[in-house]
N, C-alpha and C. Protein backbone atom coordinates (compact mmCIF):
# COMPACT_ATOMS: atom_id res chain seq x y z
N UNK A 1 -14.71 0.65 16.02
CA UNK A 1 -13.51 0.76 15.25
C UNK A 1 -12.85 2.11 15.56
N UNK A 2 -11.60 2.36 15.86
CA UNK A 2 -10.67 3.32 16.08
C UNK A 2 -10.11 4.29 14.87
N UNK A 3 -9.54 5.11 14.70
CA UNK A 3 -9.31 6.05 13.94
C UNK A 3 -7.94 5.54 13.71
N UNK A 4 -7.74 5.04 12.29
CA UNK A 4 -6.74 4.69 11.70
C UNK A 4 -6.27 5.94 10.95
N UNK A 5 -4.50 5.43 10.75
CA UNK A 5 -3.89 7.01 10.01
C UNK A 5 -3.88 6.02 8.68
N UNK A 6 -4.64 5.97 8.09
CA UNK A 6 -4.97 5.53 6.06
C UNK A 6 -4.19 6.66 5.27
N UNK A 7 -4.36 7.67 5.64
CA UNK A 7 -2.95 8.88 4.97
C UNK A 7 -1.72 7.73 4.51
N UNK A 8 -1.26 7.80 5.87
CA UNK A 8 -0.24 7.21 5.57
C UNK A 8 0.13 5.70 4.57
N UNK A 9 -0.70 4.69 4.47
CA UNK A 9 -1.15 3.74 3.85
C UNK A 9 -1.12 4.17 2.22
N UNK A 10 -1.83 5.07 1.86
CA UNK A 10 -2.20 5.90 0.82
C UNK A 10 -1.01 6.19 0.11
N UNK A 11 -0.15 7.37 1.32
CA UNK A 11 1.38 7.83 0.45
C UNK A 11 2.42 7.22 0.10
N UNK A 12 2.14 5.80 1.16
CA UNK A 12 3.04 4.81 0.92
C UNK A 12 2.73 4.22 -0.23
N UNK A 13 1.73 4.03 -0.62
CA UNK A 13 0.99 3.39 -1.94
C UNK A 13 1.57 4.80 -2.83
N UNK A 14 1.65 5.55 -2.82
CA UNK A 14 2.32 6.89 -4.33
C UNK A 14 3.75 6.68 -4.59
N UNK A 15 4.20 6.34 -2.92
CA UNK A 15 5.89 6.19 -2.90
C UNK A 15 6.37 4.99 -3.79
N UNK A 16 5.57 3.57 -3.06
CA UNK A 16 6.43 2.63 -3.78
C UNK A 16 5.77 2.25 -5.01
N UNK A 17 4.88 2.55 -5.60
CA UNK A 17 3.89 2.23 -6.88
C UNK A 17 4.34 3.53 -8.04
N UNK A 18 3.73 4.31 -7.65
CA UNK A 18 4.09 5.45 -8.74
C UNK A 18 5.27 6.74 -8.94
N UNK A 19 5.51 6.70 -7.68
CA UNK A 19 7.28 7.61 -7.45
C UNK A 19 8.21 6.50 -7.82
N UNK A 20 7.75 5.29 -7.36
CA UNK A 20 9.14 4.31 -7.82
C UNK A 20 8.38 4.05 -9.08
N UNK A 21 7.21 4.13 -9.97
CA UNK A 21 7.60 3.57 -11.22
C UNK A 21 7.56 1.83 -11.19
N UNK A 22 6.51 1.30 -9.79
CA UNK A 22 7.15 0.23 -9.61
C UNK A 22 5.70 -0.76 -9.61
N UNK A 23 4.97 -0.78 -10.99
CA UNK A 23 3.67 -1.81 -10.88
C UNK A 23 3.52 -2.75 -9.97
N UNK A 24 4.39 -3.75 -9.60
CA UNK A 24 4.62 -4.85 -9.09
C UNK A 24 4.55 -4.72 -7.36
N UNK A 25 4.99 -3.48 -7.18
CA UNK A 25 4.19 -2.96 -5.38
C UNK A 25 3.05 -2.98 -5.38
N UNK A 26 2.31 -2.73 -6.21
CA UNK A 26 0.81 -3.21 -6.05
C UNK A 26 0.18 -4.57 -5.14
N UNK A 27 1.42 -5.30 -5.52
CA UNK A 27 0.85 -6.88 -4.81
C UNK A 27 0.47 -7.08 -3.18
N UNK A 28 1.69 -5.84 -2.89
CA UNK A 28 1.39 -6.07 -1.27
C UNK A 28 0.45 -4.49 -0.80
N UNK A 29 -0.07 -3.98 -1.60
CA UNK A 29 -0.75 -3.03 -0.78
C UNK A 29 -2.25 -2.75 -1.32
N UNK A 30 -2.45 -3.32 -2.56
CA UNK A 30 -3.81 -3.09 -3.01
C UNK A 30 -4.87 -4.62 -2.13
N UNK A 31 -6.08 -5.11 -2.22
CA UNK A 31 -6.75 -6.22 -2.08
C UNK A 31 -6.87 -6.73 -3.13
N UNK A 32 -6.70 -8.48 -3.45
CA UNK A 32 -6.37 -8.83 -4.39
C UNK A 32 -7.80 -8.68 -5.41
N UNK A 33 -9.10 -8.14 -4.71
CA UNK A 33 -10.13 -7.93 -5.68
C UNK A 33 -10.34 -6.46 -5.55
N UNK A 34 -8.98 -5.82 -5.42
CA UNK A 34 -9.21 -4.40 -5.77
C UNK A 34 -9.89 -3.74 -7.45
N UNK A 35 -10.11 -2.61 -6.89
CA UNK A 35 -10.83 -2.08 -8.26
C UNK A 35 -10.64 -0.52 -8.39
N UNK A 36 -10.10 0.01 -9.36
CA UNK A 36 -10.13 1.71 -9.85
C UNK A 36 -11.00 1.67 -10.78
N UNK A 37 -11.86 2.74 -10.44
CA UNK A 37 -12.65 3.49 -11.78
C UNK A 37 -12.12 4.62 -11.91
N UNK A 38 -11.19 4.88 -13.48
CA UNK A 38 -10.94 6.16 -13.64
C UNK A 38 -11.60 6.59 -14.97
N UNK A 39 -12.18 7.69 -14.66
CA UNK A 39 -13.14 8.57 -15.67
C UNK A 39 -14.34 7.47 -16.04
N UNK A 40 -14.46 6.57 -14.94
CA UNK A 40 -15.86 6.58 -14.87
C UNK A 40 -15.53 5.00 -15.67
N UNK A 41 -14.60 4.35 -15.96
CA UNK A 41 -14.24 2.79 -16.50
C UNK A 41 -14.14 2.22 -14.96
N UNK A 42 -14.34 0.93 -15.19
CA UNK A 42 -13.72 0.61 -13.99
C UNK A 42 -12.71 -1.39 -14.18
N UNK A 43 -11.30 -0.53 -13.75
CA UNK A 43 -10.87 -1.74 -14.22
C UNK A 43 -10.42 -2.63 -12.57
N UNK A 44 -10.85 -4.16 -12.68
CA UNK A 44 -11.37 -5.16 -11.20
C UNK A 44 -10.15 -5.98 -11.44
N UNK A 45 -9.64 -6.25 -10.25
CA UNK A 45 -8.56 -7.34 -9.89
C UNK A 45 -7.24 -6.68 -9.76
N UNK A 46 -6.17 -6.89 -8.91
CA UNK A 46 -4.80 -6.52 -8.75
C UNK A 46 -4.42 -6.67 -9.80
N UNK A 47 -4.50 -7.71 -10.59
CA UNK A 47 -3.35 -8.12 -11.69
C UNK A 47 -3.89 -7.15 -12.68
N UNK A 48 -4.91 -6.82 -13.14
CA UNK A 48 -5.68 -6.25 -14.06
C UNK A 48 -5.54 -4.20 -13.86
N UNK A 49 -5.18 -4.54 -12.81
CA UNK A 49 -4.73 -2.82 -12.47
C UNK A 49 -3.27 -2.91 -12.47
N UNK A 50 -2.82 -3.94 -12.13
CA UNK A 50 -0.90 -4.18 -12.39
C UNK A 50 -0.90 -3.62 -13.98
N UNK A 51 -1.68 -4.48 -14.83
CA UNK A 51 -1.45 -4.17 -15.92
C UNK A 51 -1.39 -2.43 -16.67
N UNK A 52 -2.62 -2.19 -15.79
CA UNK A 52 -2.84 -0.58 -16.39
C UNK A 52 -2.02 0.40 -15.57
N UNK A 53 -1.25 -0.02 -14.57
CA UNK A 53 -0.35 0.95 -13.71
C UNK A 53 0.91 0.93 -15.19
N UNK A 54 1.50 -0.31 -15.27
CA UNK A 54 2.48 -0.31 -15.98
C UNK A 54 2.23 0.44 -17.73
N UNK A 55 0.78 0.04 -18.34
CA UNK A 55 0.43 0.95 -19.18
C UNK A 55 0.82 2.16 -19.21
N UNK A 56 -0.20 3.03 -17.98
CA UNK A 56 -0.14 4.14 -17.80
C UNK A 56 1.22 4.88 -18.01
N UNK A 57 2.41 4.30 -17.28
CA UNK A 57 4.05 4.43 -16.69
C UNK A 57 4.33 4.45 -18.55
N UNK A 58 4.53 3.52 -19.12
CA UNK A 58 4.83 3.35 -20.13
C UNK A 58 4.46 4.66 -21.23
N UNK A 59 3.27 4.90 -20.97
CA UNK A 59 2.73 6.41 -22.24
C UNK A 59 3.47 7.17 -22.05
N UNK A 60 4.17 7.69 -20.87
CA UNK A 60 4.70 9.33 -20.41
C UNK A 60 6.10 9.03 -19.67
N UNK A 61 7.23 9.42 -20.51
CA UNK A 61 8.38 9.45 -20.36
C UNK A 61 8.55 10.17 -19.27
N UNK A 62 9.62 9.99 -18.28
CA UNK A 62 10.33 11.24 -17.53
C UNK A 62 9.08 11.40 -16.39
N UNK A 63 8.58 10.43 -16.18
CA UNK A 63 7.17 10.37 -15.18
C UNK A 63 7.57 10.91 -13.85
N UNK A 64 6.82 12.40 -13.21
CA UNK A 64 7.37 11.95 -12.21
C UNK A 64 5.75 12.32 -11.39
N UNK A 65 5.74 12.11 -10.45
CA UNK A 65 4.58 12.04 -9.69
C UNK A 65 4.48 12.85 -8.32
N UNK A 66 3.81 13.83 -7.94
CA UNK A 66 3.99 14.60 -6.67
C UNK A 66 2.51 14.27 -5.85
N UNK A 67 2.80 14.56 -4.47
CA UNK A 67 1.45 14.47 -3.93
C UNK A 67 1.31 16.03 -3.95
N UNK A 68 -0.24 16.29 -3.81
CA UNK A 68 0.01 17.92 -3.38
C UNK A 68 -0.66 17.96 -2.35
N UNK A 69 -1.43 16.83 -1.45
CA UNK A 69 -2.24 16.87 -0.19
C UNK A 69 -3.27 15.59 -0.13
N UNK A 70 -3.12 15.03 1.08
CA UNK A 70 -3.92 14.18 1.23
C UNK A 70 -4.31 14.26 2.52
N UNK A 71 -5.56 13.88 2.84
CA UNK A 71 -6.27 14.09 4.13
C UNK A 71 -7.46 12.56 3.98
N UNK A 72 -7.98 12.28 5.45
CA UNK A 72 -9.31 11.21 5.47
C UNK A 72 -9.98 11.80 6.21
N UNK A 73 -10.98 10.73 6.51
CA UNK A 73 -12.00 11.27 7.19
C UNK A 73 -11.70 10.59 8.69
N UNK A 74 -13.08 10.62 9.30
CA UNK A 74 -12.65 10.26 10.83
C UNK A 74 -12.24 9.03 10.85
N UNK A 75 -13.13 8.15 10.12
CA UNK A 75 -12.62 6.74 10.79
C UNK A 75 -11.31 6.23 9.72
N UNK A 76 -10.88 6.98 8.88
CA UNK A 76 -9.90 6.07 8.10
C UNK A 76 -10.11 5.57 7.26
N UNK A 77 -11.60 5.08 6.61
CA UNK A 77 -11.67 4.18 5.75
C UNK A 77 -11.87 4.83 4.74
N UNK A 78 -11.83 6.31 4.28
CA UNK A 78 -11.70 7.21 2.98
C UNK A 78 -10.63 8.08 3.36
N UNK A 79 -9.95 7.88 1.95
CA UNK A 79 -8.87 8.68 2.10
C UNK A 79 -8.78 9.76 0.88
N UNK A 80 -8.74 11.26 0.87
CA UNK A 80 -8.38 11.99 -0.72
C UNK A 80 -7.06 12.41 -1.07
N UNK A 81 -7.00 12.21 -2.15
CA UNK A 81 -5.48 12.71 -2.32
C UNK A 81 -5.48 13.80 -3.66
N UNK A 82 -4.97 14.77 -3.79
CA UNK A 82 -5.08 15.27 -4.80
C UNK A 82 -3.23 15.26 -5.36
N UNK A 83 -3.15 15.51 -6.26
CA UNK A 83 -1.70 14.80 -7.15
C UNK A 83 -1.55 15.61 -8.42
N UNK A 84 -0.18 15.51 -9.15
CA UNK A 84 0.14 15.95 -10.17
C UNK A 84 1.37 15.14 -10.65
N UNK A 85 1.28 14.91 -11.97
CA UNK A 85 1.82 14.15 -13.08
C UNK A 85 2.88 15.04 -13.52
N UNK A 86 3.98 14.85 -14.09
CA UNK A 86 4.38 15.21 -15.41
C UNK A 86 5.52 14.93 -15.76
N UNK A 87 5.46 14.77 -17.45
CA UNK A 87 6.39 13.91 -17.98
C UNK A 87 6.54 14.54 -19.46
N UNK A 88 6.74 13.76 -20.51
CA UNK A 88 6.63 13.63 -21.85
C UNK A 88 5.78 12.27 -22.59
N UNK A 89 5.43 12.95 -23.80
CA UNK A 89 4.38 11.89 -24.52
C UNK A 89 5.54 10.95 -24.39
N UNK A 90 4.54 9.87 -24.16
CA UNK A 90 5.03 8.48 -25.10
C UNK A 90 3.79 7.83 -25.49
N UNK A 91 2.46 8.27 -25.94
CA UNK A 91 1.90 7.42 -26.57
C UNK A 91 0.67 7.99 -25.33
N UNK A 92 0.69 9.06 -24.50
CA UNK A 92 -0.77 8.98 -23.77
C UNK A 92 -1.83 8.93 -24.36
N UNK A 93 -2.65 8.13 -23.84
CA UNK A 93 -4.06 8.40 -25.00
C UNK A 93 -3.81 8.20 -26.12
N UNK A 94 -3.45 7.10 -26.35
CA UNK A 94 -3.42 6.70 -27.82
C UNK A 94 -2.64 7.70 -28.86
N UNK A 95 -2.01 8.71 -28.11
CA UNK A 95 -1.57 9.79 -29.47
C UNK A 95 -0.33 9.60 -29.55
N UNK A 96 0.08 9.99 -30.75
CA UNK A 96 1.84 9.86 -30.95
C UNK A 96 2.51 9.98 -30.17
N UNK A 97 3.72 9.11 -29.86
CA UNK A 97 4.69 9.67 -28.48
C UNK A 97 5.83 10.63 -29.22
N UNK A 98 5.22 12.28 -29.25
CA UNK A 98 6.03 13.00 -30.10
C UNK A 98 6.86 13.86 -28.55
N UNK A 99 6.80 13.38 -26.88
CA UNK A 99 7.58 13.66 -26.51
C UNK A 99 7.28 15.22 -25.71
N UNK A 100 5.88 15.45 -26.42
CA UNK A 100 5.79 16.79 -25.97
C UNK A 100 5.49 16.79 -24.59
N UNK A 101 5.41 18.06 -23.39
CA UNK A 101 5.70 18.25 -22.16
C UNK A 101 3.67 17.52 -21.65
N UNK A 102 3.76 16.81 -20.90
CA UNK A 102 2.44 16.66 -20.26
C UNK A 102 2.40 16.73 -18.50
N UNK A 103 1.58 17.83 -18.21
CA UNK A 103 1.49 18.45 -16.95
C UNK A 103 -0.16 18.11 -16.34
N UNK A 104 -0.73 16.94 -15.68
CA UNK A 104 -1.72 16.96 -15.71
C UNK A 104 -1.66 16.78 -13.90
N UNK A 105 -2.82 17.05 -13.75
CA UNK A 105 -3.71 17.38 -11.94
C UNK A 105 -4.99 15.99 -11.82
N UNK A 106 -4.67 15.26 -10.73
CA UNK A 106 -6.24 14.84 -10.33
C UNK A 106 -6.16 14.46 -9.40
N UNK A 107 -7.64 13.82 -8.68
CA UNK A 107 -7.85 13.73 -7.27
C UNK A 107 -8.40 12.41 -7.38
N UNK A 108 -7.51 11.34 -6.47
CA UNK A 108 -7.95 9.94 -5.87
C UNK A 108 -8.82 10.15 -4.22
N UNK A 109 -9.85 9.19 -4.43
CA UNK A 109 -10.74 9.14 -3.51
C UNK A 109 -10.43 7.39 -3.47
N UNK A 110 -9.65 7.03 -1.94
CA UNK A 110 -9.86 5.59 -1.90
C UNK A 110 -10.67 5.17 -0.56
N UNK A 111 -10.89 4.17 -0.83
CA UNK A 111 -11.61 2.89 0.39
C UNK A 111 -10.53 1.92 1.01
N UNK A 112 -10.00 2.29 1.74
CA UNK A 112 -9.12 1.64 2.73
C UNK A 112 -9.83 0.89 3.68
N UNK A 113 -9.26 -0.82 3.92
CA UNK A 113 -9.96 -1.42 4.23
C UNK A 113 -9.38 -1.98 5.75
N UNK A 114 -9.89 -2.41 6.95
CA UNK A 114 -9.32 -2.19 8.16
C UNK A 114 -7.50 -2.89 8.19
N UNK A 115 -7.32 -3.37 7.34
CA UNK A 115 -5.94 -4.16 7.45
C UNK A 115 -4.91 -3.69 6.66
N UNK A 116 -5.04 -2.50 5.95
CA UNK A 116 -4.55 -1.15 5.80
C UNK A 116 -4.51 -1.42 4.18
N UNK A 117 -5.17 -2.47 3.94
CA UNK A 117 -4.92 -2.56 2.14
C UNK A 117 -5.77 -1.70 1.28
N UNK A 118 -5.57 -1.30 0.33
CA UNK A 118 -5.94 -0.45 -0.66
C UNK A 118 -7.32 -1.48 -1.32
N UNK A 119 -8.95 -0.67 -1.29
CA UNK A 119 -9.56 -1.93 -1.62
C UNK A 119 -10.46 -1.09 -2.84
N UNK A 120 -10.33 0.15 -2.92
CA UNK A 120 -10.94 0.61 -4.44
C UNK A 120 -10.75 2.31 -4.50
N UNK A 121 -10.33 2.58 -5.53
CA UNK A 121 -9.47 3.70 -5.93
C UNK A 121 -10.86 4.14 -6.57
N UNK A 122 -11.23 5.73 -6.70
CA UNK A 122 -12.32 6.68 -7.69
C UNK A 122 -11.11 7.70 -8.11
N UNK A 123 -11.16 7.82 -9.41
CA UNK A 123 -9.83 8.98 -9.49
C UNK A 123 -10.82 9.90 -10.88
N UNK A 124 -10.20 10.97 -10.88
CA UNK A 124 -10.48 12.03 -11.70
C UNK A 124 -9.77 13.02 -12.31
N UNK A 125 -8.99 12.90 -13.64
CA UNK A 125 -7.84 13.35 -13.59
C UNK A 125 -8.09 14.64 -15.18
N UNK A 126 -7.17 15.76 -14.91
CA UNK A 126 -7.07 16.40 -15.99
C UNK A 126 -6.69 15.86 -17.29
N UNK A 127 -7.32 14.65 -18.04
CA UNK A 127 -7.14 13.77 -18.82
C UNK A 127 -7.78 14.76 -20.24
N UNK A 128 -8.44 15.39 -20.10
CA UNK A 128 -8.85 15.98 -21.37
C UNK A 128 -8.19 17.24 -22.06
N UNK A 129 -7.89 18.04 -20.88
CA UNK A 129 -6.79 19.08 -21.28
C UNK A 129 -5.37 18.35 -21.52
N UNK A 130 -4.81 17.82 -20.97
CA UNK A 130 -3.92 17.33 -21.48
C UNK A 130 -4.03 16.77 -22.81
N UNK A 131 -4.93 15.78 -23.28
CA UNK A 131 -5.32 15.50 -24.75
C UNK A 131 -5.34 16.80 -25.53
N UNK A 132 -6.14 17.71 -25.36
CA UNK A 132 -6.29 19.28 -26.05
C UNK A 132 -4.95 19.36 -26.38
N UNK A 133 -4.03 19.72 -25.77
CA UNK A 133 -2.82 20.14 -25.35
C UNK A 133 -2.02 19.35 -26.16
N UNK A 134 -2.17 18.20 -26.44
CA UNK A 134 -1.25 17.16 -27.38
C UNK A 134 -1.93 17.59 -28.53
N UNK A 135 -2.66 17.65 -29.30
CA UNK A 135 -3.35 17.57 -30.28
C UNK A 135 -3.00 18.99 -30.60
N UNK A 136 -2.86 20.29 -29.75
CA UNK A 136 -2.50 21.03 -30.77
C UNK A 136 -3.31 22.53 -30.04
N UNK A 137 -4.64 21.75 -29.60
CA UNK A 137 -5.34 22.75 -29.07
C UNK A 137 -5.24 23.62 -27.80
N UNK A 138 -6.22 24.16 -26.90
CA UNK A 138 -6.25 24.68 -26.15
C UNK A 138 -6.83 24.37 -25.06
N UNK A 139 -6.32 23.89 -23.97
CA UNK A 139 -7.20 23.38 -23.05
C UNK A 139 -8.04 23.80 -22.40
């Protein structure tokens, strides 16, 4: 097997999914028995991650999404990306959507599969400071 550019696969997956705000790109770039585990849940099937993309979109107003670097390995079939969020509450984490500023950081580790589809996402995200941070506290 040859050294595929999965980078690119990857950013295209940030561009039309989460810069556009657009759940429904999922269909043509994830595998339809794709799977994300984030913070260690793991939610299985396209449609079932359609659902939690559009969740996610929905909590945090004014969403906007940056890459800050992504690199793979030799053969292509892992790709990392590290990223940053930020928006306003609307309801992240279950807490009031009182609107306040949310600035959060994390790093996707995917499995790109030879036909360039997205076949399982590991992500790890500043999910707890940001909670701190809504609630009042200190992260």
């Amino acid at each position: 097997m040859g050294k595929r550019n999965s980078v690119e696969k990857v950013e295209n997956f940030w561009r039309q999914v989460w810069q556009s705000r657009n759940p429904d790109a999922v269909d043509d770039l994830v595998a339809e028995d794709f799977a994300i585990t984030s913070g260690g849940t793991v939610i299985r099937s396209r449609a079932e991650f359609k659902k939690w993309v559009a969740a996610f979109l929905a909590s945090i107003n004014d969403f906007k999404f940056e890459v800050i670097e992504t690199f793979q390995n030799e053969t292509g079939d892992r790709v990392v990306s590290r990223w940053r969020v930020t928006g306003k509450n609307n309801g992240f984490m279950g807490s009031e959507p009182c609107q306040s500023p949310i600035d959060m950081t994390g790093t996707a580790v995917f499995h790109v599969c030879e036909d360039g589809l997205l076949q399982h996402n590991w992500v790890e995200r500043s999910a707890l400071e940001v909670h701190r941070s809504l609630k009042g506290g200190r992260a």
